[in-house]
N, C-alpha and C. Protein backbone atom coordinates (compact mmCIF):
# COMPACT_ATOMS: atom_id res chain seq x y z
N UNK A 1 22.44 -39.90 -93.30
CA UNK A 1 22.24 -38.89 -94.32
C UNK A 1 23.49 -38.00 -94.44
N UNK A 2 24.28 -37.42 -93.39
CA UNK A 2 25.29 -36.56 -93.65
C UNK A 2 26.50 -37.27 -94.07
N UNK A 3 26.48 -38.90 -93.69
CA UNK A 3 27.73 -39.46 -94.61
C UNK A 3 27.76 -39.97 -95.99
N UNK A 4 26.09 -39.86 -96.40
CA UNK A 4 26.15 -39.69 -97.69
C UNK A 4 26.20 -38.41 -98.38
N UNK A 5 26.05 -37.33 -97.88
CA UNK A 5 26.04 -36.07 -98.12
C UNK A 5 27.94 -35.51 -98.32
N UNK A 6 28.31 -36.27 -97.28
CA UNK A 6 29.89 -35.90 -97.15
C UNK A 6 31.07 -36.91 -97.93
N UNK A 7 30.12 -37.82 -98.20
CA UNK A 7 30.86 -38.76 -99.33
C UNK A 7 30.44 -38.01 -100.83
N UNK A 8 29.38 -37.57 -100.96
CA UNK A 8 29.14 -37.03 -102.25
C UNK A 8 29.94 -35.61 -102.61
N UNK A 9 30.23 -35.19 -101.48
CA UNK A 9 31.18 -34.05 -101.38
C UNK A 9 32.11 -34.40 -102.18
N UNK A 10 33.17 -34.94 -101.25
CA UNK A 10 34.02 -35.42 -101.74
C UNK A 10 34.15 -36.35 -103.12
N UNK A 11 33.38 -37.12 -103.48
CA UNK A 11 33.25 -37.45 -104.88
C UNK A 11 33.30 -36.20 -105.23
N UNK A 12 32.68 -35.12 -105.73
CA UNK A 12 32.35 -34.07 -106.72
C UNK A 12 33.74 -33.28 -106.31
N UNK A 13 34.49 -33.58 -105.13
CA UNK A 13 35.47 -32.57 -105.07
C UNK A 13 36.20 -33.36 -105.86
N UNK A 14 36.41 -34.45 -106.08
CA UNK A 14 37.90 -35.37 -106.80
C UNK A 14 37.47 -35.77 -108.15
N UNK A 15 35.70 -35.22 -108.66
CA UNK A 15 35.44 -35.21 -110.23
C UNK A 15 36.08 -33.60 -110.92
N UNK A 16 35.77 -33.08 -109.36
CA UNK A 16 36.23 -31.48 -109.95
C UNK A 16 37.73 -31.56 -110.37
N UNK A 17 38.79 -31.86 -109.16
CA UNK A 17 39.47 -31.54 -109.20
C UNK A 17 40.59 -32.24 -110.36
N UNK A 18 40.22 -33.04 -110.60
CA UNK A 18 40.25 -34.21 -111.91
C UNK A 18 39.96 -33.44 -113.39
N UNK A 19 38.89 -32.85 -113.46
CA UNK A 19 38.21 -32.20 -114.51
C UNK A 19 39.29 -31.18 -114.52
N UNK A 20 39.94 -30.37 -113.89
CA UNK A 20 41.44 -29.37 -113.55
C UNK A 20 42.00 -29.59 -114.52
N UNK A 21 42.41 -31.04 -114.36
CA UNK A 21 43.76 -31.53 -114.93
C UNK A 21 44.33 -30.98 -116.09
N UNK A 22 45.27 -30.92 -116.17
CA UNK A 22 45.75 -30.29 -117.98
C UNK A 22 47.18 -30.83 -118.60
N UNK A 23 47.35 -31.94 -117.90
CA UNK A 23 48.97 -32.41 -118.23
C UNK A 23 47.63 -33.82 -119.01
N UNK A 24 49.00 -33.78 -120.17
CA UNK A 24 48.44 -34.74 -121.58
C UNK A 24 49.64 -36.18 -121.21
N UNK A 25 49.10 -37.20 -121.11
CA UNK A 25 49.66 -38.96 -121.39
C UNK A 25 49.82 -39.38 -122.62
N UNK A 26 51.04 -39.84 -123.06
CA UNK A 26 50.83 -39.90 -124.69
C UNK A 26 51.38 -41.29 -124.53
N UNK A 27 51.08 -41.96 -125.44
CA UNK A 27 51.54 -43.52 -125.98
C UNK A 27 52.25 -43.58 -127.11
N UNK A 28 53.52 -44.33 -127.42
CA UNK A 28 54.04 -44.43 -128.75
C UNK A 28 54.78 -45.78 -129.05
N UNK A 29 54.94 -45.84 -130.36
CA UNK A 29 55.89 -47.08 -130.69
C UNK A 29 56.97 -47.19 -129.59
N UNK A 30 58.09 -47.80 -129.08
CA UNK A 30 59.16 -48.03 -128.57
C UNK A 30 60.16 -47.78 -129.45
N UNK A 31 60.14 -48.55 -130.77
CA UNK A 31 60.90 -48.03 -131.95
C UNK A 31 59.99 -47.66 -132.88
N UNK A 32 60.49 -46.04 -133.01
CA UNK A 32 59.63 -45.80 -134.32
C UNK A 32 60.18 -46.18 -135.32
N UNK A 33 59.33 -46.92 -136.47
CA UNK A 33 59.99 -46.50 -137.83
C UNK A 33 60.20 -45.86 -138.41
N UNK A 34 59.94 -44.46 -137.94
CA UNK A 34 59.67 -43.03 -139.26
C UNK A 34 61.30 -42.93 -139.24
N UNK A 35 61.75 -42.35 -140.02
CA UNK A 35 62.89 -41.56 -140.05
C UNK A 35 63.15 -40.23 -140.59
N UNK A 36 62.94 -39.50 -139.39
CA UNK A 36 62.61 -37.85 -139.74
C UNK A 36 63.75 -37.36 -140.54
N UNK A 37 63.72 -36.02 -141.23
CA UNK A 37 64.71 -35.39 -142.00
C UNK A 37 64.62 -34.32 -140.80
N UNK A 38 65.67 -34.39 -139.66
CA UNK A 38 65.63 -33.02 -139.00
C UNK A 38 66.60 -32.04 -139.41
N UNK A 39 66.11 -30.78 -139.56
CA UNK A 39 67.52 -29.77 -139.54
C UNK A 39 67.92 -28.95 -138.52
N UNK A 40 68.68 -28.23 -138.70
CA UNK A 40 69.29 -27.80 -137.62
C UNK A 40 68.38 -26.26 -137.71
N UNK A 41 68.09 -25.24 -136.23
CA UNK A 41 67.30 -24.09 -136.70
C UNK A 41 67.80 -23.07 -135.23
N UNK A 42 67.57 -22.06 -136.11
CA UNK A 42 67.99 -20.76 -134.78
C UNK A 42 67.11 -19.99 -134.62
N UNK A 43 66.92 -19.91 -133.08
CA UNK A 43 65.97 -19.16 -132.16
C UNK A 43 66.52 -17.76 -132.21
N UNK A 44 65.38 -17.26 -131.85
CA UNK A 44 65.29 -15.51 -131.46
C UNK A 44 64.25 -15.78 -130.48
N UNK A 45 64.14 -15.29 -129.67
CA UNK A 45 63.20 -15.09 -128.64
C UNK A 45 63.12 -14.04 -128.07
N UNK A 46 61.82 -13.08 -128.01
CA UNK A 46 62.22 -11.70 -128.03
C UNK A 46 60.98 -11.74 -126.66
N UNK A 47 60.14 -13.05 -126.30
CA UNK A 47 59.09 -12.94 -125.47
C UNK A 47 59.78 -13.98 -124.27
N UNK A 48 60.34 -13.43 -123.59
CA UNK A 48 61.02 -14.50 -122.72
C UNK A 48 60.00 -15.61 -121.93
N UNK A 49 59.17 -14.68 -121.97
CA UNK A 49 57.87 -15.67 -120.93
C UNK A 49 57.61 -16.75 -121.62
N UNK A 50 57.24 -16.32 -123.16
CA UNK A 50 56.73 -17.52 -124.27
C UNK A 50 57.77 -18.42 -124.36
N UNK A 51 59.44 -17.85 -124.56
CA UNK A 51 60.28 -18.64 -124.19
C UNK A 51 60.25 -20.25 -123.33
N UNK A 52 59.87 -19.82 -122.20
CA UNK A 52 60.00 -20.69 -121.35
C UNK A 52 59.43 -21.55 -120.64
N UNK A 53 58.25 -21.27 -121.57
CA UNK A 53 56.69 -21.88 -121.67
C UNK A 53 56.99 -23.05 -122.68
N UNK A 54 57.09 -22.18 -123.86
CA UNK A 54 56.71 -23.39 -125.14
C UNK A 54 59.22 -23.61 -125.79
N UNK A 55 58.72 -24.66 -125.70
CA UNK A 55 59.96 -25.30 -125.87
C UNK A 55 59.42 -26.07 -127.68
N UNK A 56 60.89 -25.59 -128.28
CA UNK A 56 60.82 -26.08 -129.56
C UNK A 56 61.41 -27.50 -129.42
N UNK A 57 60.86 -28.85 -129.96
CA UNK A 57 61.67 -30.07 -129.75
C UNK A 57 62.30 -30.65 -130.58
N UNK A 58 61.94 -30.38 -131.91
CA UNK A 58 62.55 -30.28 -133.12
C UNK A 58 62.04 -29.69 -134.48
N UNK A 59 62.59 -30.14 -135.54
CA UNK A 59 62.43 -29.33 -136.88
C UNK A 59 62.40 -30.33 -137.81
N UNK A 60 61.30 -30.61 -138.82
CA UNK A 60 61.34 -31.90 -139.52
C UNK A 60 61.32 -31.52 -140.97
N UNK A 61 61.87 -31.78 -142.05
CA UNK A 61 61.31 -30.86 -143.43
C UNK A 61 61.88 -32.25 -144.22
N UNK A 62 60.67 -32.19 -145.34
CA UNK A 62 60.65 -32.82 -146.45
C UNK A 62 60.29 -32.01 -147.56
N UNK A 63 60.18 -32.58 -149.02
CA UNK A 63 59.21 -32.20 -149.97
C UNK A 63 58.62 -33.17 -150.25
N UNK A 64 57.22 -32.34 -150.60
CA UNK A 64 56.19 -32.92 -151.26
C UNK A 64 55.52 -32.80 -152.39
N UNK A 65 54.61 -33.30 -153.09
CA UNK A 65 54.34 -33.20 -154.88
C UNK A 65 55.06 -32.65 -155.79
N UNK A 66 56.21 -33.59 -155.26
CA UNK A 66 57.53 -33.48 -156.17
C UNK A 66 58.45 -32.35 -156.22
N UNK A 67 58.15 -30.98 -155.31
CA UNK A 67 59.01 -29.99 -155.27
C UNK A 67 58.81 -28.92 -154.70
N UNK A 68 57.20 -29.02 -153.99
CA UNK A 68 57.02 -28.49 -152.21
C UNK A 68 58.02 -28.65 -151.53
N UNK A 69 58.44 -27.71 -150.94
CA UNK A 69 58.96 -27.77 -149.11
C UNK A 69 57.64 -27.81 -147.92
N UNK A 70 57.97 -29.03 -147.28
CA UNK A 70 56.75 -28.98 -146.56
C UNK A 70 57.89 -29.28 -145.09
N UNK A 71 57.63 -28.56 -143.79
CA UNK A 71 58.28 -28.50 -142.42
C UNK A 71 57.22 -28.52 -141.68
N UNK A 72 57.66 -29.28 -140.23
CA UNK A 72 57.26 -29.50 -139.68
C UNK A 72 58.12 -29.58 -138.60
N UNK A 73 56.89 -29.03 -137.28
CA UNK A 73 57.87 -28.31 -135.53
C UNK A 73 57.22 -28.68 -134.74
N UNK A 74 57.80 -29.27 -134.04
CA UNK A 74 57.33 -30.39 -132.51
C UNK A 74 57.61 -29.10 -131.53
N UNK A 75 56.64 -28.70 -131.13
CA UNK A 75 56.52 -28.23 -129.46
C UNK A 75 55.91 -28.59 -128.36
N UNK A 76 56.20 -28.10 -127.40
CA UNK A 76 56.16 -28.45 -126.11
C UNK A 76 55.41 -27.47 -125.37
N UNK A 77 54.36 -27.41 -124.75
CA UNK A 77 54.50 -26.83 -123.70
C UNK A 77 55.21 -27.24 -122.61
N UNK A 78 55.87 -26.31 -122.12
CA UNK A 78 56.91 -26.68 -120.73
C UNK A 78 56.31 -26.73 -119.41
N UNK A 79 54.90 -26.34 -119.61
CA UNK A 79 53.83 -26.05 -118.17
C UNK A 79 53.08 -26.36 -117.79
N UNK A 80 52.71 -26.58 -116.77
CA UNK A 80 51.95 -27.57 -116.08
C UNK A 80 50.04 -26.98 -117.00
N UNK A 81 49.88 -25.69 -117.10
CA UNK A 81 49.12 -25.46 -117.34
C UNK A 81 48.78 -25.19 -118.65
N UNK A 82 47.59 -25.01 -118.87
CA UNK A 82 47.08 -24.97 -120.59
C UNK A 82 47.18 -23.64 -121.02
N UNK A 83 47.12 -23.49 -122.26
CA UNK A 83 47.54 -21.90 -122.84
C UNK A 83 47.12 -21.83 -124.49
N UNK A 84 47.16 -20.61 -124.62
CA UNK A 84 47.16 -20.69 -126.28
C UNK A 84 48.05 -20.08 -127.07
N UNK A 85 48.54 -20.73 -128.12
CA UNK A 85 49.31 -19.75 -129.09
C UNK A 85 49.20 -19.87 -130.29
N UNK A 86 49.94 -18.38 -130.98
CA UNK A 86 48.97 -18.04 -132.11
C UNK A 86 50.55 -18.28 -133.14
N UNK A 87 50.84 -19.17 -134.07
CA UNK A 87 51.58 -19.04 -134.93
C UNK A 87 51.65 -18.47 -136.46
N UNK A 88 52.82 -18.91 -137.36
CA UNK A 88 52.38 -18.63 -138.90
C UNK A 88 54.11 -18.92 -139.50
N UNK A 89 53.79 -19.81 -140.55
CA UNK A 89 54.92 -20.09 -140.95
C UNK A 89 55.18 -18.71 -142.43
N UNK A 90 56.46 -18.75 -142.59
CA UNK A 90 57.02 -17.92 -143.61
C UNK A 90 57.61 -17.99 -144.57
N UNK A 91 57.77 -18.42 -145.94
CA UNK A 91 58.77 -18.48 -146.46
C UNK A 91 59.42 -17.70 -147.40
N UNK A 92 60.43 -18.24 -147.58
CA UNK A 92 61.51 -17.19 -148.40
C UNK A 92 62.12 -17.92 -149.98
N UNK A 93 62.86 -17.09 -150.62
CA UNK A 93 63.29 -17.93 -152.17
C UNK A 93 65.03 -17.63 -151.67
N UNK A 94 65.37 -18.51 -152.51
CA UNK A 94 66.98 -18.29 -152.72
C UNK A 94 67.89 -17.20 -152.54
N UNK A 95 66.69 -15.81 -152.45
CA UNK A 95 67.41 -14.66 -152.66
C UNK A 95 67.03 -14.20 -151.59
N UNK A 96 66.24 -15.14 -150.90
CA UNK A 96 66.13 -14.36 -149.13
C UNK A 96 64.57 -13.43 -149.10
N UNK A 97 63.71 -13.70 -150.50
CA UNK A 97 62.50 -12.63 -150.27
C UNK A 97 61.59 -13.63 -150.26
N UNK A 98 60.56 -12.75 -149.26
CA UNK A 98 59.31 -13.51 -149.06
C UNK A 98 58.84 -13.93 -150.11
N UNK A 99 57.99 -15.19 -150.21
CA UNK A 99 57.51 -15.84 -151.50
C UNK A 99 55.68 -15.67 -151.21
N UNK A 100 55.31 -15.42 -149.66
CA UNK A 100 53.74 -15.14 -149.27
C UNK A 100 53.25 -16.18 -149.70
N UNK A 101 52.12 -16.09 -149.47
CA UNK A 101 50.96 -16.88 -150.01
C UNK A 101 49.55 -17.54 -148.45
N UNK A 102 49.08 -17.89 -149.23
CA UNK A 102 47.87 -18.37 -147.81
C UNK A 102 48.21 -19.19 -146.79
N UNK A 103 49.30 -19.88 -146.50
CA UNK A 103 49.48 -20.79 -145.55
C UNK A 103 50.21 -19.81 -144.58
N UNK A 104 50.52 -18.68 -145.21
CA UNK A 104 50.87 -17.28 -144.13
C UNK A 104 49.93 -16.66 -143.15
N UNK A 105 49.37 -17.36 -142.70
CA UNK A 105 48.33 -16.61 -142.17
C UNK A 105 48.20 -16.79 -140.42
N UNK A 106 48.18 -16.11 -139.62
CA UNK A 106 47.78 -16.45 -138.17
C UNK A 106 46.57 -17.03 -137.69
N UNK A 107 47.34 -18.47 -136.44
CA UNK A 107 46.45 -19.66 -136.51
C UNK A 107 46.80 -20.13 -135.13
N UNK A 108 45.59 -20.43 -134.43
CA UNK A 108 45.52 -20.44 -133.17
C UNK A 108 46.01 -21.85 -132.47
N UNK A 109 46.30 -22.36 -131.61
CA UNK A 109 46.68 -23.42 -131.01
C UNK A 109 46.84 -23.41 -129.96
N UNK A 110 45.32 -23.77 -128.97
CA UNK A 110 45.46 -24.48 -127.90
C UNK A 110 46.39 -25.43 -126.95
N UNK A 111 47.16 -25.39 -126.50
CA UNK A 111 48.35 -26.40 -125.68
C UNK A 111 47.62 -26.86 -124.60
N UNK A 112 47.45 -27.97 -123.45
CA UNK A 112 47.01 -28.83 -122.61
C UNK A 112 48.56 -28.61 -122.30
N UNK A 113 48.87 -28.69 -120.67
CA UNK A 113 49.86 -28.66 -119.73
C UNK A 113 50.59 -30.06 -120.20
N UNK A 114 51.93 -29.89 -120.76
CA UNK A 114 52.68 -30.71 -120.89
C UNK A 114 52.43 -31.39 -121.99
N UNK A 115 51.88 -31.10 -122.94
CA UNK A 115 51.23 -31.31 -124.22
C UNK A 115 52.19 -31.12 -125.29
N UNK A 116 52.40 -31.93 -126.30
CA UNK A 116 53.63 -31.94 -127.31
C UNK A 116 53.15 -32.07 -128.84
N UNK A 117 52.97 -31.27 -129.00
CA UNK A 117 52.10 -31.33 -130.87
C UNK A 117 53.53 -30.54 -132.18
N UNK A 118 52.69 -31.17 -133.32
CA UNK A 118 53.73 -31.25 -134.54
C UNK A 118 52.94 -30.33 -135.32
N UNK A 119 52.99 -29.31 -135.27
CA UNK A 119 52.73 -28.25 -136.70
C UNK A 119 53.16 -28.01 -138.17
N UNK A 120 52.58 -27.45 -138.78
CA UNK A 120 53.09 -28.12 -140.50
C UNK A 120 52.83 -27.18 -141.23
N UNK A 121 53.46 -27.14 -142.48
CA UNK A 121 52.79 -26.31 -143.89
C UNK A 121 53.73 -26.53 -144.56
N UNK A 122 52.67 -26.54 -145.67
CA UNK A 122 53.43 -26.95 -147.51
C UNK A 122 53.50 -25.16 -147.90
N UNK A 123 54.78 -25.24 -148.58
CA UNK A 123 55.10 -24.11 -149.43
C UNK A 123 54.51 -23.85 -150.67
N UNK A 124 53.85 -22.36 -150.66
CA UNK A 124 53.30 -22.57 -152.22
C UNK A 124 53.49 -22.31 -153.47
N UNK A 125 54.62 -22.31 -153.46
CA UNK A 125 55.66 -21.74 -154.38
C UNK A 125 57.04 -23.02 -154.49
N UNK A 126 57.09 -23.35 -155.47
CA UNK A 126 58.15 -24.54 -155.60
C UNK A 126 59.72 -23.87 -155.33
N UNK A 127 59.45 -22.33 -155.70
CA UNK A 127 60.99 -21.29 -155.29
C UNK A 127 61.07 -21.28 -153.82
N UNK A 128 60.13 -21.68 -153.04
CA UNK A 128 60.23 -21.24 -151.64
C UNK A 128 61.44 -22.61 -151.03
N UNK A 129 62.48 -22.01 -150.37
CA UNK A 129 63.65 -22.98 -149.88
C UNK A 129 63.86 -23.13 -148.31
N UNK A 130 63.27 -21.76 -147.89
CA UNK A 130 63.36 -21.20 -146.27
C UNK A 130 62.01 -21.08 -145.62
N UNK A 131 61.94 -21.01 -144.23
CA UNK A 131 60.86 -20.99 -143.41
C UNK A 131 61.12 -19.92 -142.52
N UNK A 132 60.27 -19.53 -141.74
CA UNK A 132 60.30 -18.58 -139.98
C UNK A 132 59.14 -19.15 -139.79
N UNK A 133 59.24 -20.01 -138.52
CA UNK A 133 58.32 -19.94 -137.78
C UNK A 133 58.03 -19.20 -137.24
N UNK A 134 56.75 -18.07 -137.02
CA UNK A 134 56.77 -16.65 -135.59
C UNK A 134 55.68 -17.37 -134.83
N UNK A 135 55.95 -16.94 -133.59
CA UNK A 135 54.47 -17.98 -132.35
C UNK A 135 54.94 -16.68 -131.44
N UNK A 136 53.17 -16.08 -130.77
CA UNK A 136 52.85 -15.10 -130.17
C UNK A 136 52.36 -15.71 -129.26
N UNK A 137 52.18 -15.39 -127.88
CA UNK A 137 51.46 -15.72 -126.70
C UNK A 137 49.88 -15.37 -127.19
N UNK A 138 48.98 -16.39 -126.93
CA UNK A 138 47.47 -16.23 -127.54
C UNK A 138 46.46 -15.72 -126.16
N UNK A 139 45.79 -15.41 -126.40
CA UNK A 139 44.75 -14.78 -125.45
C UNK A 139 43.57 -15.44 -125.08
């Protein structure tokens, strides 16, 4: 009875400690076919912690229905552990002023430890040429 008692232990300790886990396994082509439009983009980082947590991996931008700007940002969490953050994309016109609209809005995102996701938004304004990504440490 106690070595089934102490085997069941241990099972439930290595379902627990399993159930922990928070680093993400991803699978992909070897060669992708996509061929991204990346651009080049500059950081400000004013939250050093968030810094060094979430790693930007790149910057992808196309248009869409013929004269959308639609971008898209590969991040990273850099940490073993899970977290949340709260983003919102921005854009701007030719003359550098906000163009607003609803895809402005703050939006939550869960990360899994070592977890690498692609975030997005279409511009709603065909004047809109520029972006800011802003991402806040989430609660």
């Amino acid at each position: 009875m106690k070595s089934i008692l102490a085997a069941a232990s241990v099972l439930a300790g290595v379902v627990f400690l399993s159930g922990c886990a928070t680093n993400v396994n991803t699978v992909s082509r070897s060669e992708p076919l996509a061929s991204p439009n990346m651009v080049s983009d500059k950081r400000v980082v004013t939250d050093t912690s968030l810094g060094r947590a979430i790693r930007i991996v790149g910057v992808n931008e196309s248009v869409v229905s013929g004269n959308l700007k639609k971008v898209q940002v590969t991040i990273e969490n850099a940490k073993d552990n899970a977290r949340v953050i709260n983003y919102k994309f921005e854009w701007t016109n030719e003359d550098g002023m906000a163009t607003g609209g609803v895809t402005e809005t703050w939006k939550t995102l869960p990360l899994a430890g070592r977890e690498t996701v692609s975030i997005s938004a279409v511009a709603t304004s065909p004047k809109a040429v520029d972006f800011t990504l802003k991402l806040l440490e989430g609660k």
